[in-house]
C-alpha atoms as a PDB file:
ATOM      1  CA  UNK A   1      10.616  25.578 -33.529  1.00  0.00           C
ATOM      2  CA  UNK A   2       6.787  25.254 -33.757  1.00  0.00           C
ATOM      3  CA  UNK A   3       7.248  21.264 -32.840  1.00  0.00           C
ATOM      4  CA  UNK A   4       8.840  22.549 -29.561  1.00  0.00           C
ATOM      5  CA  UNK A   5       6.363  25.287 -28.783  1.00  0.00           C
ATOM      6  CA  UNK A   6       3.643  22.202 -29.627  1.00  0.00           C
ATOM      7  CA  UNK A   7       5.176  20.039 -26.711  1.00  0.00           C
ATOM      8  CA  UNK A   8       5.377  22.885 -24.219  1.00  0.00           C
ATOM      9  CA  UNK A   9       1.816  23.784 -24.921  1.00  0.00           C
ATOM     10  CA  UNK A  10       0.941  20.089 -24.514  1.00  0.00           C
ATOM     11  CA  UNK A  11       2.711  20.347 -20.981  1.00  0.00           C
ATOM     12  CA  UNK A  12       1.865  23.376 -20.224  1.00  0.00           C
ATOM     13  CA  UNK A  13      -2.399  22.310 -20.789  1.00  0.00           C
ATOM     14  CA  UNK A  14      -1.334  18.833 -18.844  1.00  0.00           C
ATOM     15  CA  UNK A  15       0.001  21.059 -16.091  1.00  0.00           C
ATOM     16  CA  UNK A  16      -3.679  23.251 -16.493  1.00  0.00           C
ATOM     17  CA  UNK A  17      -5.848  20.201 -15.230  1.00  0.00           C
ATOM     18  CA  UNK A  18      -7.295  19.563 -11.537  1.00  0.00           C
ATOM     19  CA  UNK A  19      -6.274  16.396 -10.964  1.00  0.00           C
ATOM     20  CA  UNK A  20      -2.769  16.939 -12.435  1.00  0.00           C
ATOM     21  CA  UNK A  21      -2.387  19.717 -10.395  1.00  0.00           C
ATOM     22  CA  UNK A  22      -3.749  17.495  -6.872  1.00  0.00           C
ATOM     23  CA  UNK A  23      -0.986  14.929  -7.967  1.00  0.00           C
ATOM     24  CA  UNK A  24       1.323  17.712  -8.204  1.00  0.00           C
ATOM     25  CA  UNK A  25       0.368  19.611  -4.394  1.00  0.00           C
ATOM     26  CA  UNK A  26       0.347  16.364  -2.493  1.00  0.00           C
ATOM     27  CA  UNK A  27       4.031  15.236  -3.984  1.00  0.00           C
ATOM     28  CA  UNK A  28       5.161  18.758  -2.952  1.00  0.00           C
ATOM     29  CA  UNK A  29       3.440  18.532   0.210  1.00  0.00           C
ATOM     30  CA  UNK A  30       5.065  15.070   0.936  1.00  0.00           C
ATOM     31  CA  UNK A  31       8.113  16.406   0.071  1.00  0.00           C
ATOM     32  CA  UNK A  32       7.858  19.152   2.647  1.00  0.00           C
ATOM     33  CA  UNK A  33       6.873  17.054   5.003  1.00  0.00           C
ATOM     34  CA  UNK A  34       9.913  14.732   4.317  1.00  0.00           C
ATOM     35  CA  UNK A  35      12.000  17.504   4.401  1.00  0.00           C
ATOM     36  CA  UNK A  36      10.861  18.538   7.736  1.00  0.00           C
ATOM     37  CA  UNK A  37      11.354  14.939   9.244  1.00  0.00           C
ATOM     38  CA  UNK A  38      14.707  14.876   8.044  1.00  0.00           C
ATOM     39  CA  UNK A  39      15.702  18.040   9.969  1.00  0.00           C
ATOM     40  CA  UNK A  40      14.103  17.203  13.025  1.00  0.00           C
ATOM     41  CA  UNK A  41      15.592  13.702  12.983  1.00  0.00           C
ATOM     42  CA  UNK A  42      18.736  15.188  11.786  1.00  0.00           C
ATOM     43  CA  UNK A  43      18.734  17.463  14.621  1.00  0.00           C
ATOM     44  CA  UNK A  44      17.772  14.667  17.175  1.00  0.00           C
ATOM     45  CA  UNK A  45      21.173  12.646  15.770  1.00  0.00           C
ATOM     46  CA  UNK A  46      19.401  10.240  14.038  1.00  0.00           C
ATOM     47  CA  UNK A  47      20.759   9.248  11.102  1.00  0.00           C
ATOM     48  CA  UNK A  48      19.616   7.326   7.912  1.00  0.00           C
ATOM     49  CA  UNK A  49      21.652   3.976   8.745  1.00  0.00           C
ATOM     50  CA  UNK A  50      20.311   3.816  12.323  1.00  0.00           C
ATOM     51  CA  UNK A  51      16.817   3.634  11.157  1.00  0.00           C
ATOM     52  CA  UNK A  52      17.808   1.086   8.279  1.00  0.00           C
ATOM     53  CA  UNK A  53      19.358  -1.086  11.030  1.00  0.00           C
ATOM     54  CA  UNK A  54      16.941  -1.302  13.792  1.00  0.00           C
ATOM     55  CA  UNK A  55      14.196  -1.355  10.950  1.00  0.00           C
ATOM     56  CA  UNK A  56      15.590  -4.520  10.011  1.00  0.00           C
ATOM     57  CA  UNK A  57      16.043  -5.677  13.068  1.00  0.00           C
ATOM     58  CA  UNK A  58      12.819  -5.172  14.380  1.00  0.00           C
ATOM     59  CA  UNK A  59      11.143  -7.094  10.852  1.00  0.00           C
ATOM     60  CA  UNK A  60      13.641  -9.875  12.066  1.00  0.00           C
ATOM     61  CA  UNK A  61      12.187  -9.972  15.804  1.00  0.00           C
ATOM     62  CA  UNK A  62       8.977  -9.653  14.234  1.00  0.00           C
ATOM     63  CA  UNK A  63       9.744 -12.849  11.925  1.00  0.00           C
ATOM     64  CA  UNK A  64      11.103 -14.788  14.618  1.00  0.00           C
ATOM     65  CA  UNK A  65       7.987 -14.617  17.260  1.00  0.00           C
ATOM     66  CA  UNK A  66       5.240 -14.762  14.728  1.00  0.00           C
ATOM     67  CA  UNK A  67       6.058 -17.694  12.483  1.00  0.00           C
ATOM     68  CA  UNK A  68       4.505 -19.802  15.165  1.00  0.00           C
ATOM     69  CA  UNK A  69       1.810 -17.332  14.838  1.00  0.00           C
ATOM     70  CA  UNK A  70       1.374 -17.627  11.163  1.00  0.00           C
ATOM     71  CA  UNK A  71       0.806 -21.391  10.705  1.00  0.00           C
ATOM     72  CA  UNK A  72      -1.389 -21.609  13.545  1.00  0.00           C
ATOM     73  CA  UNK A  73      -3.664 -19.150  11.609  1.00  0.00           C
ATOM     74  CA  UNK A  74      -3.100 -20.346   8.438  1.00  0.00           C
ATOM     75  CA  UNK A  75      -4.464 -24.040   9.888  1.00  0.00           C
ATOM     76  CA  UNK A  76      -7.501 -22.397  11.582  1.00  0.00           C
ATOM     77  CA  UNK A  77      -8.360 -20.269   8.216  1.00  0.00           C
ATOM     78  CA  UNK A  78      -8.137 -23.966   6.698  1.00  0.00           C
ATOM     79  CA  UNK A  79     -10.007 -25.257   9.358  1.00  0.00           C
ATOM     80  CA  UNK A  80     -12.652 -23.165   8.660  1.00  0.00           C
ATOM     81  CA  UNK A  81     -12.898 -23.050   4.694  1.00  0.00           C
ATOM     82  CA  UNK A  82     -13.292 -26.903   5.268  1.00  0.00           C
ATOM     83  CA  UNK A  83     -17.047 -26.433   6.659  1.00  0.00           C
ATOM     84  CA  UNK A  84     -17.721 -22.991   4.734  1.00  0.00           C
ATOM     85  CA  UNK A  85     -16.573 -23.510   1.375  1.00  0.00           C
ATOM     86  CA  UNK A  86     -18.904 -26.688   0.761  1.00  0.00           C
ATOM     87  CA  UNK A  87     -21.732 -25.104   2.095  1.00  0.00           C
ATOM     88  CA  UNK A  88     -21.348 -22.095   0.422  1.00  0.00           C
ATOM     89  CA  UNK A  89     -21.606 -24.413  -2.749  1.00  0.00           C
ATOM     90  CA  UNK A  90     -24.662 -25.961  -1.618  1.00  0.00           C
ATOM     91  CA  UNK A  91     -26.070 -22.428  -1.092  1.00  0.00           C
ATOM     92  CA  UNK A  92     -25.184 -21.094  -4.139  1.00  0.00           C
ATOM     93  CA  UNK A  93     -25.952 -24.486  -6.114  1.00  0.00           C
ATOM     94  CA  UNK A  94     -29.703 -24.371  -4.387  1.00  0.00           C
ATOM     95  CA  UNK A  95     -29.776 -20.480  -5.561  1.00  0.00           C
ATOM     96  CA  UNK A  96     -28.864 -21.434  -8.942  1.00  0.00           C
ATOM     97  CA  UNK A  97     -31.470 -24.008  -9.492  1.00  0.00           C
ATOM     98  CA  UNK A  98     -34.356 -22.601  -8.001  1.00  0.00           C
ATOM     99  CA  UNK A  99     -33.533 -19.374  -9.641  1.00  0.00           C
ATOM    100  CA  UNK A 100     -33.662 -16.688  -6.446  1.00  0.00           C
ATOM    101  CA  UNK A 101     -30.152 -15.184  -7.080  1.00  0.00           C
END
């Protein structure tokens, strides 16, 4: 009995603290807010699956149009980390031996 008395006075000074208590008023907060989405959306005859679909659709559209997108900036970013990179060694190699960190 005293063991289980321990635990919920354990909680119950967890429960006590600021910052457990923050946690605890934005999850309630976010599930209000949730909540309150879900019966507007619910209202507007949106439903769950609809969003899932055209979410993954637009991810897909996304994909599609900026793969071409994403190399071309990936070969720039290389582009560029061929000229900075070795001078950035030189800088830091000249800062290291004369000793002006």
């Amino acid at each position: 009995m005293t063991q289980n008395r321990e635990k919920l006075s354990s909680s119950l000074a967890l429960l006590s603290r600021p910052k457990t208590r923050r946690v605890l008023v934005h999850l309630l907060h976010l599930i209000l807010l949730s909540a309150i989405v879900g019966l507007v959306l619910s209202i507007m005859g949106i439903q769950l699956l609809d969003v899932a679909v055209h979410t993954i659709r637009f991810l897909r559209s996304v994909g599609d149009m900026g793969l071409g997108m994403i190399s071309a900036t990936f070969s720039i970013i290389l582009l560029g980390a061929v000229i900075v990179l070795p001078l950035s060694a030189i800088y830091w190699a000249i800062n290291r031996l004369t000793g002006t960190e």
